[in-house]
N, C-alpha and C. Protein backbone atom coordinates (compact mmCIF):
# COMPACT_ATOMS: atom_id res chain seq x y z
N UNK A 1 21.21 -107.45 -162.36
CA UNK A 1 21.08 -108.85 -162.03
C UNK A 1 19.62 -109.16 -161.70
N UNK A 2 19.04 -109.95 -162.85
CA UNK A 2 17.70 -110.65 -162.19
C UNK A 2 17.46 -111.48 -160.81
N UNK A 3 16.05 -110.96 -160.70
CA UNK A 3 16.07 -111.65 -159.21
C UNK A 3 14.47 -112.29 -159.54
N UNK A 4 14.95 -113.99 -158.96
CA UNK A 4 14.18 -114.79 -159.25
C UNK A 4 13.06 -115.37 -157.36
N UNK A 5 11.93 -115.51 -158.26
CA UNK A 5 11.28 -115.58 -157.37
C UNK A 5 10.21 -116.91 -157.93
N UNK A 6 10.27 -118.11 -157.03
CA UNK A 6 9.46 -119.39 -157.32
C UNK A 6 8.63 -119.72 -156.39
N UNK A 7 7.17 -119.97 -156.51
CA UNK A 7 5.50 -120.26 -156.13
C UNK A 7 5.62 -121.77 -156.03
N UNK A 8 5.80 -122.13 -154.72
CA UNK A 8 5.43 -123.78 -155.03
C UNK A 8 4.22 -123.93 -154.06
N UNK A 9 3.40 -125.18 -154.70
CA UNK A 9 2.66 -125.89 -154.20
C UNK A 9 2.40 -127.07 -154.51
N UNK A 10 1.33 -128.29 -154.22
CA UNK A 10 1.92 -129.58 -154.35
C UNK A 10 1.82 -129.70 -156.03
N UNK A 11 0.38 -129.47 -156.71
CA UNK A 11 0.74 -129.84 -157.71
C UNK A 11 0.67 -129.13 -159.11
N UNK A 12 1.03 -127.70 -158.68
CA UNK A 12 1.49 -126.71 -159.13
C UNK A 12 -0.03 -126.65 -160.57
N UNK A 13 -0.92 -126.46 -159.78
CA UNK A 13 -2.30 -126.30 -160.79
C UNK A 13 -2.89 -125.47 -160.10
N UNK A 14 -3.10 -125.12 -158.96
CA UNK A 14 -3.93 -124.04 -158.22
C UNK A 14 -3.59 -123.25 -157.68
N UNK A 15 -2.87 -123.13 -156.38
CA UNK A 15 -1.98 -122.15 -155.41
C UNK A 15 -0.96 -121.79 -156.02
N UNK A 16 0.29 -122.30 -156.29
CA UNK A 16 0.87 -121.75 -156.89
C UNK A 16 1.10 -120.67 -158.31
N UNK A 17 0.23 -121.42 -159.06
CA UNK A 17 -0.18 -120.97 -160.49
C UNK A 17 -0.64 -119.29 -160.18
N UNK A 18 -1.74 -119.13 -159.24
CA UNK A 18 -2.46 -118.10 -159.06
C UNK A 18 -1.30 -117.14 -158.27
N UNK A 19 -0.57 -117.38 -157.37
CA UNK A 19 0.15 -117.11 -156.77
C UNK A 19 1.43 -116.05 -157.54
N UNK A 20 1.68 -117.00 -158.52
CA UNK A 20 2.53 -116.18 -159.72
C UNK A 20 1.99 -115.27 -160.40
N UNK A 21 0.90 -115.50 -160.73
CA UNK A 21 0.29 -114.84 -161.71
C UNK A 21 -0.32 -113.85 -160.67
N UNK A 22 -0.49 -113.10 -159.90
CA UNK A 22 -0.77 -112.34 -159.06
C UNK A 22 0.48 -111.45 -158.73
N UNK A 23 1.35 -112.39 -158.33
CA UNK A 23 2.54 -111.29 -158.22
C UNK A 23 3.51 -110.98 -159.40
N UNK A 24 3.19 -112.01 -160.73
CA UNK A 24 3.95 -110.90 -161.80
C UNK A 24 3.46 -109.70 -162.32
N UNK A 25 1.82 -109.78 -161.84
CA UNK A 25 1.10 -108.04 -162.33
C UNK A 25 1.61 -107.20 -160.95
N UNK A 26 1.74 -107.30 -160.32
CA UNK A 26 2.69 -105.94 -158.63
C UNK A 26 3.84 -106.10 -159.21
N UNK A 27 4.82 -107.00 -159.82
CA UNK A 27 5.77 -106.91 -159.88
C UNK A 27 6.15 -105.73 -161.16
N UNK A 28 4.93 -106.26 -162.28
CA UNK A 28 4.68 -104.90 -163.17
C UNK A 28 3.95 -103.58 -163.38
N UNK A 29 3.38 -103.53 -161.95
CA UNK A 29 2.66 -102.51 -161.93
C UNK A 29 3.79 -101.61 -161.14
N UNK A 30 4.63 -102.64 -160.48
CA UNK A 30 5.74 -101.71 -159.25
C UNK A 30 6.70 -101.25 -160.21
N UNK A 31 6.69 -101.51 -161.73
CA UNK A 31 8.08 -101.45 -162.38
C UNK A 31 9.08 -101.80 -162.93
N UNK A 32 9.53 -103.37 -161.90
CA UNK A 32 10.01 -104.32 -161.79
C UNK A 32 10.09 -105.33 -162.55
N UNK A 33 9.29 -105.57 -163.52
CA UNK A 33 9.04 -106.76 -164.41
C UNK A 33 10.70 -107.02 -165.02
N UNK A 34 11.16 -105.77 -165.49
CA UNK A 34 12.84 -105.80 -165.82
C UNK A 34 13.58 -106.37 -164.77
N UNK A 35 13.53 -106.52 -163.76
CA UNK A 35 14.49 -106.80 -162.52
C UNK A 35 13.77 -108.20 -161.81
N UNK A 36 12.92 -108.18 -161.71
CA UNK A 36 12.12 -109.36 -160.76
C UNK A 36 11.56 -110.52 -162.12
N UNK A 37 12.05 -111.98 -161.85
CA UNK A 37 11.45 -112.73 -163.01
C UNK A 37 10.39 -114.01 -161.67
N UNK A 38 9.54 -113.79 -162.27
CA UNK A 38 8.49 -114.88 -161.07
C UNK A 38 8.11 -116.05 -161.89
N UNK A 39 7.89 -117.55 -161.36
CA UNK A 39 7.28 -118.48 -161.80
C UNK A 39 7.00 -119.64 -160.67
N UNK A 40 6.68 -120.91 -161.24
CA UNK A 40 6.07 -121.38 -160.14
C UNK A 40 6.06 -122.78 -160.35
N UNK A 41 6.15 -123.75 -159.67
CA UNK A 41 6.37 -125.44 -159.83
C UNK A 41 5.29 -125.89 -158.44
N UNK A 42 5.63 -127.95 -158.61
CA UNK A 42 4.64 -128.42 -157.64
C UNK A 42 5.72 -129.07 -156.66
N UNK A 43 6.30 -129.50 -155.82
CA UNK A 43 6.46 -130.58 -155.34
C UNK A 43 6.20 -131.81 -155.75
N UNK A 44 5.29 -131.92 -156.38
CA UNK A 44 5.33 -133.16 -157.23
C UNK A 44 5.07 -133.28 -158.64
N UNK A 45 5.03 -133.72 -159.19
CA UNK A 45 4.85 -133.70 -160.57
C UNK A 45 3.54 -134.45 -161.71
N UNK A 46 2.71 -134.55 -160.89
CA UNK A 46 1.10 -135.08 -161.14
C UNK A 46 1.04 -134.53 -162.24
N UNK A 47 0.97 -133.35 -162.29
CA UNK A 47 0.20 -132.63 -163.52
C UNK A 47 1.40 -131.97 -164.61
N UNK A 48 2.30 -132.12 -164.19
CA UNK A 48 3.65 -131.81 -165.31
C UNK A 48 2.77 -131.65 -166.32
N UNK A 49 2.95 -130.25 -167.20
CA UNK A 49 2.68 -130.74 -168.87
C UNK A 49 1.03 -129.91 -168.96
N UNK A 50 0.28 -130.16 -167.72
CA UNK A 50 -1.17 -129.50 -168.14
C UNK A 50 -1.39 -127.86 -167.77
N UNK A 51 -2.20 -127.36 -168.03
CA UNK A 51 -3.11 -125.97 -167.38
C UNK A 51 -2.95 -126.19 -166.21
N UNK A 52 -3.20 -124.51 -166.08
CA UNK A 52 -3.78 -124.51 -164.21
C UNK A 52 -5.50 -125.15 -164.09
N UNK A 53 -5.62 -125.47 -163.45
CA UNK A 53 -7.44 -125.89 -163.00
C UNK A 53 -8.25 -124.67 -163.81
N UNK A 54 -8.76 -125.40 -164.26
CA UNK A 54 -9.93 -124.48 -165.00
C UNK A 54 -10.56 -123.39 -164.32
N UNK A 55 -11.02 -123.51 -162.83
CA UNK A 55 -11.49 -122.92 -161.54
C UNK A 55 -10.20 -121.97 -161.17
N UNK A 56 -8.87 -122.31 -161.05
CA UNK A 56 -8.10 -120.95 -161.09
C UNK A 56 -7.91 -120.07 -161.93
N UNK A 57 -8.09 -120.74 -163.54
CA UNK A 57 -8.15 -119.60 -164.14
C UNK A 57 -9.53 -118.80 -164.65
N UNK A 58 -10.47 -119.25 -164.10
CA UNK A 58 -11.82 -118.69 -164.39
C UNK A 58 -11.81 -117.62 -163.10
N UNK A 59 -10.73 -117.49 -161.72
CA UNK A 59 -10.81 -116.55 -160.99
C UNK A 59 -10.02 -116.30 -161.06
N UNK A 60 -9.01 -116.64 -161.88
CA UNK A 60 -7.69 -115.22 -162.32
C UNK A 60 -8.24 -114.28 -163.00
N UNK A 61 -8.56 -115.18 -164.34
CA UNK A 61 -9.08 -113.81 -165.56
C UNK A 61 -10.45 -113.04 -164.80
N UNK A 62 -11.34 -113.63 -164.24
CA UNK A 62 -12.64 -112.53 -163.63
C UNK A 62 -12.00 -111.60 -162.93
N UNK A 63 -10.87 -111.56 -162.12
CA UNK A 63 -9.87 -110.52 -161.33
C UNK A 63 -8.72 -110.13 -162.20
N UNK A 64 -8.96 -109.97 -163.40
CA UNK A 64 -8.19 -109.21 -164.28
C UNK A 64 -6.75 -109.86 -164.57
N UNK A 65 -6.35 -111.12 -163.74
CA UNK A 65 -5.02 -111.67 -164.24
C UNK A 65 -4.92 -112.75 -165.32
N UNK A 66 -3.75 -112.86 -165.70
CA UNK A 66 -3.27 -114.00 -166.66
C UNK A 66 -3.57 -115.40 -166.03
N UNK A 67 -4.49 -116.49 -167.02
CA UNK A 67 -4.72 -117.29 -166.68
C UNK A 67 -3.54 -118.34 -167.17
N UNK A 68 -3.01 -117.93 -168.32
CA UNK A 68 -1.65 -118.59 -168.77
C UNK A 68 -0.57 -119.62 -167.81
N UNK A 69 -0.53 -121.12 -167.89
CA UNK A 69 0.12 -121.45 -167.52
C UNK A 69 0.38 -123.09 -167.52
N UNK A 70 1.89 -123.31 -167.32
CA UNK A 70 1.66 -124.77 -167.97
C UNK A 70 2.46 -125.45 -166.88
N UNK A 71 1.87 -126.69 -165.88
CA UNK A 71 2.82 -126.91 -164.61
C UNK A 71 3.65 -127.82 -164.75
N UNK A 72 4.92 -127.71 -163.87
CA UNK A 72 6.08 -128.43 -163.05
C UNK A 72 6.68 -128.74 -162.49
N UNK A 73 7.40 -129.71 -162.25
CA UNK A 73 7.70 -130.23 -161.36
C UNK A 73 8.69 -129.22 -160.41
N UNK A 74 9.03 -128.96 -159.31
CA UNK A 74 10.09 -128.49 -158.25
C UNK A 74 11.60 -129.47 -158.38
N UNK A 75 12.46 -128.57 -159.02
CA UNK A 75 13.94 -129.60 -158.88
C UNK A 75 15.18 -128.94 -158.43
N UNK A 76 15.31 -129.43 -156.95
CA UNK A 76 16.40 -129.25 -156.03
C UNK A 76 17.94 -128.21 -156.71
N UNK A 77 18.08 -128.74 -158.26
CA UNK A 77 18.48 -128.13 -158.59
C UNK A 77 18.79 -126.56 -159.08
N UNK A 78 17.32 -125.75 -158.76
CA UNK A 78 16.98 -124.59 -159.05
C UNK A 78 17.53 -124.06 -157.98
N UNK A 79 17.93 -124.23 -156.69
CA UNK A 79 17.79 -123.57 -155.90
C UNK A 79 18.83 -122.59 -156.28
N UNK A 80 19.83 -123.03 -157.05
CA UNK A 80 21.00 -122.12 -157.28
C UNK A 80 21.11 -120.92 -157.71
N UNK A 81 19.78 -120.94 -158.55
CA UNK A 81 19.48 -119.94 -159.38
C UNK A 81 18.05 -119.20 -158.99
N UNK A 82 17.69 -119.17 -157.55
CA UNK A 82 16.53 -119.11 -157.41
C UNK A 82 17.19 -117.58 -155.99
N UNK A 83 16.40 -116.89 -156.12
CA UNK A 83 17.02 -116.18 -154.53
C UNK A 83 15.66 -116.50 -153.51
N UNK A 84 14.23 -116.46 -153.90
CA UNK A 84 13.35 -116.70 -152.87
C UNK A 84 12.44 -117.83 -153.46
N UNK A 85 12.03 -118.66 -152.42
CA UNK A 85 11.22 -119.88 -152.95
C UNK A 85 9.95 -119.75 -152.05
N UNK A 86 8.65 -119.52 -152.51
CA UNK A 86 7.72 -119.35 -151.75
C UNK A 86 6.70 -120.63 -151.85
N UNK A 87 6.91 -120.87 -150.29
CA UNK A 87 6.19 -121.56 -150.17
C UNK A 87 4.33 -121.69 -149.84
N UNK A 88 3.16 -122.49 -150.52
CA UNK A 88 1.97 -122.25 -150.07
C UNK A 88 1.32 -122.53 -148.46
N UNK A 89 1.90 -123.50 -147.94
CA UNK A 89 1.57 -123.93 -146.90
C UNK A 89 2.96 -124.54 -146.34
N UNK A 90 2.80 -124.68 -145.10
CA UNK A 90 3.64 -125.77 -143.88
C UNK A 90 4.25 -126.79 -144.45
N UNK A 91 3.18 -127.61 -145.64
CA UNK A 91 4.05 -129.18 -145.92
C UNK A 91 5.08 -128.47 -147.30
N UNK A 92 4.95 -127.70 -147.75
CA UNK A 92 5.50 -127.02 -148.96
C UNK A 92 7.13 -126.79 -148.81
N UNK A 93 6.60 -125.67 -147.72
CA UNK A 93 7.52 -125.19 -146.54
C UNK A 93 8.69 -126.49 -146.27
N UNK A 94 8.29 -127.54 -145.46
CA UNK A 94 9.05 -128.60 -145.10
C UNK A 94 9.91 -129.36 -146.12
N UNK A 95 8.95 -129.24 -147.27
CA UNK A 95 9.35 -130.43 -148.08
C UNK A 95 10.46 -129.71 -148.97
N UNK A 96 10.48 -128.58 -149.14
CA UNK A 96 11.14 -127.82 -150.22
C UNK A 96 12.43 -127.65 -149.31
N UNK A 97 12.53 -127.73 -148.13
CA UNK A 97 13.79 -127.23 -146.90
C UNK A 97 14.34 -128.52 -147.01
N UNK A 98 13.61 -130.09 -147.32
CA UNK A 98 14.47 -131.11 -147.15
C UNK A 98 15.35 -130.72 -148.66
N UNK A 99 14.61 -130.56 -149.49
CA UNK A 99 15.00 -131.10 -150.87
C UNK A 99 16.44 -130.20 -151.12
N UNK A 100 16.36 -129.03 -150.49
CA UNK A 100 17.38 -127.68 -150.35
C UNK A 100 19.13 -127.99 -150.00
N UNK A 101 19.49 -128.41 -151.19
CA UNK A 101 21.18 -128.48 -151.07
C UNK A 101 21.97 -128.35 -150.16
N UNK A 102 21.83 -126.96 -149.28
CA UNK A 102 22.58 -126.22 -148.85
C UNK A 102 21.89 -125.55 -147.34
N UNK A 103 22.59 -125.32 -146.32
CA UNK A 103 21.21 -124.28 -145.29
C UNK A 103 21.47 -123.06 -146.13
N UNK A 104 21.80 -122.40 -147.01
CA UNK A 104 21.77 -120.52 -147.86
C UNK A 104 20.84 -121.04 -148.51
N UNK A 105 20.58 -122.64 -149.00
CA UNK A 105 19.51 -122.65 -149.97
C UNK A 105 18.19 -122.68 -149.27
N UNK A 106 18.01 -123.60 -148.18
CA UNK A 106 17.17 -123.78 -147.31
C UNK A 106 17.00 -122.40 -146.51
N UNK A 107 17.28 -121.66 -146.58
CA UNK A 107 16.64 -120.26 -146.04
C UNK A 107 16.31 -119.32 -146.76
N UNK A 108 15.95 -119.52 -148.13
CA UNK A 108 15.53 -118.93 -149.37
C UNK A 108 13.94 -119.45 -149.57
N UNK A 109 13.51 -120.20 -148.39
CA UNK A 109 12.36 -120.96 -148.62
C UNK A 109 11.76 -120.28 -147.79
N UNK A 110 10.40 -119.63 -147.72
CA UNK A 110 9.34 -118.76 -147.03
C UNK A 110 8.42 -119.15 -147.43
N UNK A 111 7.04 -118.91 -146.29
CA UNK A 111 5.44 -119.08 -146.47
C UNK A 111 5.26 -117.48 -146.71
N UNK A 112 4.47 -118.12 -148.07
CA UNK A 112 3.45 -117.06 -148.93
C UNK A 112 3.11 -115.69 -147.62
N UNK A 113 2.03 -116.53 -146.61
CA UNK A 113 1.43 -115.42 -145.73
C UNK A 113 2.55 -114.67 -144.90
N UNK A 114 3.57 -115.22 -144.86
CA UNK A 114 4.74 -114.23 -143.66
C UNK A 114 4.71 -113.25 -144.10
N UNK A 115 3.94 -112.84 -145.29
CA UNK A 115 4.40 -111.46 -145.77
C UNK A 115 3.21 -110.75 -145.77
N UNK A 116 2.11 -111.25 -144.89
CA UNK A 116 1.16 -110.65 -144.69
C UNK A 116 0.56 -110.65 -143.15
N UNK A 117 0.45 -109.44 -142.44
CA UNK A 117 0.58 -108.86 -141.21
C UNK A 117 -0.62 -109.22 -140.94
N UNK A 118 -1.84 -109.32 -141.27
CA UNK A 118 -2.81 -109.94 -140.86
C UNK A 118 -3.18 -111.34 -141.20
N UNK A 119 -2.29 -111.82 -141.30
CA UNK A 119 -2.51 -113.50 -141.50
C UNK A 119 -2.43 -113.88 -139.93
N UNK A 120 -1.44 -113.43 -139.01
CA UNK A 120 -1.33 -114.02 -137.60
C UNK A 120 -0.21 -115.69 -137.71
N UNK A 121 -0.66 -116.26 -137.04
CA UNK A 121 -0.08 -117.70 -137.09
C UNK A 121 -0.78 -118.49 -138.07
N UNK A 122 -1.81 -117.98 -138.96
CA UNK A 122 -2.37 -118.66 -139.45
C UNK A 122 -1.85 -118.87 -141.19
N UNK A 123 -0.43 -119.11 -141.51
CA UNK A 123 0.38 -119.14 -142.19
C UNK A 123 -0.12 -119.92 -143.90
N UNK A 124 -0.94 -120.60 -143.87
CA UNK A 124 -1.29 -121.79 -144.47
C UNK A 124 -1.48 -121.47 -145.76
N UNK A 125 -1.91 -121.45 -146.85
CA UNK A 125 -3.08 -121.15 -148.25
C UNK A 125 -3.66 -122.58 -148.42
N UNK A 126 -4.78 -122.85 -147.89
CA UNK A 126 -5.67 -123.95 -147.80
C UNK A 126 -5.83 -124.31 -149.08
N UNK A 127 -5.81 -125.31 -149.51
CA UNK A 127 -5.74 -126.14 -151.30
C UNK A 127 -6.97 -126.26 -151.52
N UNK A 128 -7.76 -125.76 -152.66
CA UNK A 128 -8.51 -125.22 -152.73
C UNK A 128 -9.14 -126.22 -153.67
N UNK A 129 -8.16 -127.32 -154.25
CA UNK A 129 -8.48 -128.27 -155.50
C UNK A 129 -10.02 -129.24 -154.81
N UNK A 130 -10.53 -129.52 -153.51
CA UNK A 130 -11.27 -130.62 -153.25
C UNK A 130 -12.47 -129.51 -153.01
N UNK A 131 -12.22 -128.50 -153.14
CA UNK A 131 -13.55 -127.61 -152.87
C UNK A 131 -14.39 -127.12 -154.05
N UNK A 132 -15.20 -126.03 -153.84
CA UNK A 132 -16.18 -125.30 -154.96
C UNK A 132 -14.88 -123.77 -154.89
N UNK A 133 -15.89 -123.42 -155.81
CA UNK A 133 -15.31 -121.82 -156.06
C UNK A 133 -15.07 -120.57 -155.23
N UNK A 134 -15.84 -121.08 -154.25
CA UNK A 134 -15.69 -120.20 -152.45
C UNK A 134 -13.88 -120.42 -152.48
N UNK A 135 -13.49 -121.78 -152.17
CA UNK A 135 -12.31 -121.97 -151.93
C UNK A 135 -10.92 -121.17 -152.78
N UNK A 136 -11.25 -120.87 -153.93
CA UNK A 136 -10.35 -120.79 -155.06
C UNK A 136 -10.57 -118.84 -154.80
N UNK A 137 -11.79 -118.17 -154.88
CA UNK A 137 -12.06 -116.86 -154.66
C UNK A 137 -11.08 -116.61 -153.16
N UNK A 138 -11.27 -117.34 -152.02
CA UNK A 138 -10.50 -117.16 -150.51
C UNK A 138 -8.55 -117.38 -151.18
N UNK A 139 -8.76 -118.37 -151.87
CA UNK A 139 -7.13 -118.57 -152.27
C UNK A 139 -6.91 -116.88 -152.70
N UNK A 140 -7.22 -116.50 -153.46
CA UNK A 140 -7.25 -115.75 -154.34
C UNK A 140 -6.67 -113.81 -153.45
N UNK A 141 -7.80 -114.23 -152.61
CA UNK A 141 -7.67 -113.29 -151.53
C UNK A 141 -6.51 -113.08 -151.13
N UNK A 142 -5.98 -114.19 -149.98
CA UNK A 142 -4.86 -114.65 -149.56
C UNK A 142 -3.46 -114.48 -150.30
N UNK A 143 -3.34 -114.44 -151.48
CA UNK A 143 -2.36 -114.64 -152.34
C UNK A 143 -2.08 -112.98 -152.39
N UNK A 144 -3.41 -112.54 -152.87
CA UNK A 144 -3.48 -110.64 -153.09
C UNK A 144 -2.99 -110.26 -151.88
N UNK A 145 -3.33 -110.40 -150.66
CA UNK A 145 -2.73 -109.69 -149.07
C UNK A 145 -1.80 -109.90 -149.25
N UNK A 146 -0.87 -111.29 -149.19
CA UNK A 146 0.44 -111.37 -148.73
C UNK A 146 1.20 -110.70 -149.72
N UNK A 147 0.82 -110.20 -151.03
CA UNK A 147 2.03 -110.10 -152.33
C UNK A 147 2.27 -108.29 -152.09
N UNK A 148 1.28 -107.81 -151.53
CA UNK A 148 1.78 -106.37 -151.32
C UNK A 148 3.22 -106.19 -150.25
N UNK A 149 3.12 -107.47 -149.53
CA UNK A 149 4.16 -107.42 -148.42
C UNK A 149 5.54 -107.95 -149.11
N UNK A 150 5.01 -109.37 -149.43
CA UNK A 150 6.35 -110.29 -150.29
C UNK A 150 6.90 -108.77 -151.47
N UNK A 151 6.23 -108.04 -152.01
CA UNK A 151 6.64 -107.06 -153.08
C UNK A 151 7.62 -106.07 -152.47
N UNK A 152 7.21 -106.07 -151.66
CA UNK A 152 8.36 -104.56 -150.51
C UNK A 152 9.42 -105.00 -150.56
N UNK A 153 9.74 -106.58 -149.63
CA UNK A 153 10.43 -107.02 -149.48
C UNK A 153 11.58 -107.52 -150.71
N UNK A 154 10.58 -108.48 -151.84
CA UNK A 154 11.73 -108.42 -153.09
C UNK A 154 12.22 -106.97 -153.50
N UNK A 155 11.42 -105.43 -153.61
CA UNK A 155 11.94 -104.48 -154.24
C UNK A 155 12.84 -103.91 -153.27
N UNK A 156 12.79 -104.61 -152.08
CA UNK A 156 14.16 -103.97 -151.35
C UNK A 156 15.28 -104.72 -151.38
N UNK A 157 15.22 -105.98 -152.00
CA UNK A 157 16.30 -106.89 -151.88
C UNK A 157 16.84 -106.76 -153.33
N UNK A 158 16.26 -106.64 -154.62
CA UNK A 158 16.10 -106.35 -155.61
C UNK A 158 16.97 -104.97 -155.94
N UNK A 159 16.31 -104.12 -155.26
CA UNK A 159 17.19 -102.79 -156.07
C UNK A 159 18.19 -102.86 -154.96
N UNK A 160 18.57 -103.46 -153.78
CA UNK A 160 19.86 -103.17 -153.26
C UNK A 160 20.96 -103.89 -153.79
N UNK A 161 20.44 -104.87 -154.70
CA UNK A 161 21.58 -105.14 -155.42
C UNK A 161 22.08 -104.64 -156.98
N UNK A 162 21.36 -103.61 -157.21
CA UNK A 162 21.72 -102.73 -158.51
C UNK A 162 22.07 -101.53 -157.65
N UNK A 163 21.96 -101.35 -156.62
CA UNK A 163 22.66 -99.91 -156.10
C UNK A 163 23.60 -100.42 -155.67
C-alpha cells in the first residue's frame, strides 16, 4: 500500500515545490520511491498551471535536485487519499486544518520543521518569494534538516504497514 505524502505552501511555486523535490531524492535514496509517493500543492491557486520560480529551481538543480514541476491548487478532497500533509509554515498549518473534513484528516496535517530537532519553536519556512537568493539557499537548508527526520518517521509508518 502506497503511502502518500503532500508539501503545501501558499502558492505552491517555492516552499513547497523544493520541499518535494528534496524529499522524493531521501525517499529514493532510502529505497522507498516504491512505497512512499510525494507531491505538493498551494493553498491557493495563483499560479495553478506554471513552474516553480525560476530562483527555486536554479537552487534545486545547483544542489543536485529535480527542478521539474508544475503547481496546484490544495483540494479538501485529497485528504482521503493523503496519509501526511506537510505543512510550510503556521498559516499553512491553520488553513489546511480548517479545510480538513474530518479531525483523522486534520491530524494528518504537520509543520515541515517538527521533524527537525534543531529547529526549536522556531517552526516556520520563511517564503522566500519577496527576497534575493540568500532567502531561497536558507529555504533550501531548512527543507534538507527537517526531511532526514520527516523520512524516519514516514519509513516507520510506511513499512509498518507492509509488515
Amino acid at each position: 500500500m502506497t503511502y502518500r505524502v503532500c508539501f503545501v505552501c501558499t502558492g505552491n511555486i517555492c516552499r513547497s515545490p523544493m520541499a518535494e523535490s528534496v524529499f522524493r531524492a531521501r525517499v529514493a535514496e532510502d529505497g522507498l520511491d516504491g512505497l512512499v509517493e510525494v507531491d505538493s500543492a498551494g493553498t491557493g491557486g495563483w499560479h495553478e498551471g506554471d513552474g516553480a520560480d525560476p530562483r527555486t529551481v536554479s537552487v534545486l538543480e545547483a544542489h543536485g535536485y529535480d527542478g521539474a514541476h508544475t503547481a496546484r491548487q490544495f483540494q479538501p478532497s485529497w485528504f482521503s487519499r493523503l496519509d501526511l500533509v506537510i505543512a510550510l509554515d503556521r498559516g499553512h498549518l491553520k488553513a489546511l486544518r480548517r479545510l480538513a473534513p474530518t479531525p483523522q484528516d486534520a491530524a494528518k496535517v504537520r509543520l515541515l520543521r517538527s521533524y527537525d530537532p534543531a529547529a526549536g519553536d522556531d517552526l516556520d519556512v520563511p517564503d522566500p518569494y519577496y527576497g534575493g537568493m540568500d532567502g531561497f539557499e536558507e529555504c533550501l537548508e531548512m527543507v534538507e534538516s527537517a526531511s532526514e527526520g520527516l523520512l524516519a518517521a514516514v519509513r516507520e509508518d510506511a513499512e509498518g504497514r507492509v509488515a
